[in-house]
N, C-alpha and C. Protein backbone atom coordinates (compact mmCIF):
# COMPACT_ATOMS: atom_id res chain seq x y z
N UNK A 1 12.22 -10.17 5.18
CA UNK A 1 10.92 -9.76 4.59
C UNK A 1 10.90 -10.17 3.12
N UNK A 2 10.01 -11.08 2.71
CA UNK A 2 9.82 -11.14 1.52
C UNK A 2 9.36 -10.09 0.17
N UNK A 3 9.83 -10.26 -0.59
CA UNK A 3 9.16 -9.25 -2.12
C UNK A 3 7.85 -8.98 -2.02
N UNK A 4 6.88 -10.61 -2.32
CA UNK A 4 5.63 -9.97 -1.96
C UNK A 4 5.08 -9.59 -0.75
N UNK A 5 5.67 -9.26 0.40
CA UNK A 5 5.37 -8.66 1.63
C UNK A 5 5.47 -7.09 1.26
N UNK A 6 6.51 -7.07 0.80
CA UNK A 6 6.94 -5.18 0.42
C UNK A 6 5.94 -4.71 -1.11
N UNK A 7 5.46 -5.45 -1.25
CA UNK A 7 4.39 -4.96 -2.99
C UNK A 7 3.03 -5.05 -2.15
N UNK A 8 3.06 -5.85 -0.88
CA UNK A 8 1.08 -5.46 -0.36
C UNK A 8 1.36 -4.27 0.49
N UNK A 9 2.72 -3.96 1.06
CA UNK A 9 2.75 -2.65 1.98
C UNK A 9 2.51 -1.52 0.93
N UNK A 10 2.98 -1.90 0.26
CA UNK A 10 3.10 -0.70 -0.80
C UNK A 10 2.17 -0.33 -1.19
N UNK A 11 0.70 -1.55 -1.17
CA UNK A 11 0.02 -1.06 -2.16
C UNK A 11 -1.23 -0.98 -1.00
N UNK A 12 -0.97 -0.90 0.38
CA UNK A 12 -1.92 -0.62 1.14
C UNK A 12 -1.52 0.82 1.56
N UNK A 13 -0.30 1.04 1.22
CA UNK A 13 0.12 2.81 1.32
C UNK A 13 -0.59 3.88 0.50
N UNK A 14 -0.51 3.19 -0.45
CA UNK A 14 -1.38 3.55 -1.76
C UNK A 14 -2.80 4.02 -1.32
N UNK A 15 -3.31 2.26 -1.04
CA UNK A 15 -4.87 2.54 -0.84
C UNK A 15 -5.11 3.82 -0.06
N UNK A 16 -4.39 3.62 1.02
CA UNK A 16 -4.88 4.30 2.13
C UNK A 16 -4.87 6.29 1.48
N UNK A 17 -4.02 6.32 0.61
CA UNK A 17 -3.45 7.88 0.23
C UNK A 17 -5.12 7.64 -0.51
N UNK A 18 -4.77 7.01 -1.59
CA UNK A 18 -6.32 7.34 -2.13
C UNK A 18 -7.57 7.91 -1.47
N UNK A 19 -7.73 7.10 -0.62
CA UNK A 19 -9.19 7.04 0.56
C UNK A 19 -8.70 8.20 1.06
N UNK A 20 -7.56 8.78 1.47
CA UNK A 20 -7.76 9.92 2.35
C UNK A 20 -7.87 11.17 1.51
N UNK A 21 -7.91 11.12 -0.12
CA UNK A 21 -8.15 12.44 -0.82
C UNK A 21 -9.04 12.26 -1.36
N UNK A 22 -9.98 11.45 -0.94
CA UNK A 22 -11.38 11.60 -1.95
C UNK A 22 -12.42 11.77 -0.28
């Protein structure tokens, strides 16, 4: 798995936390 593979998971983990507390 590449670096930038693990920085878009990361940052679709993210998104997703966001969207689910607003």
């Amino acid at each position: 798995m590449s670096l930038k593979r693990m920085e878009l998971k990361v940052e679709i983990e993210n998104y997703y936390d966001y969207i689910r507390e607003n």
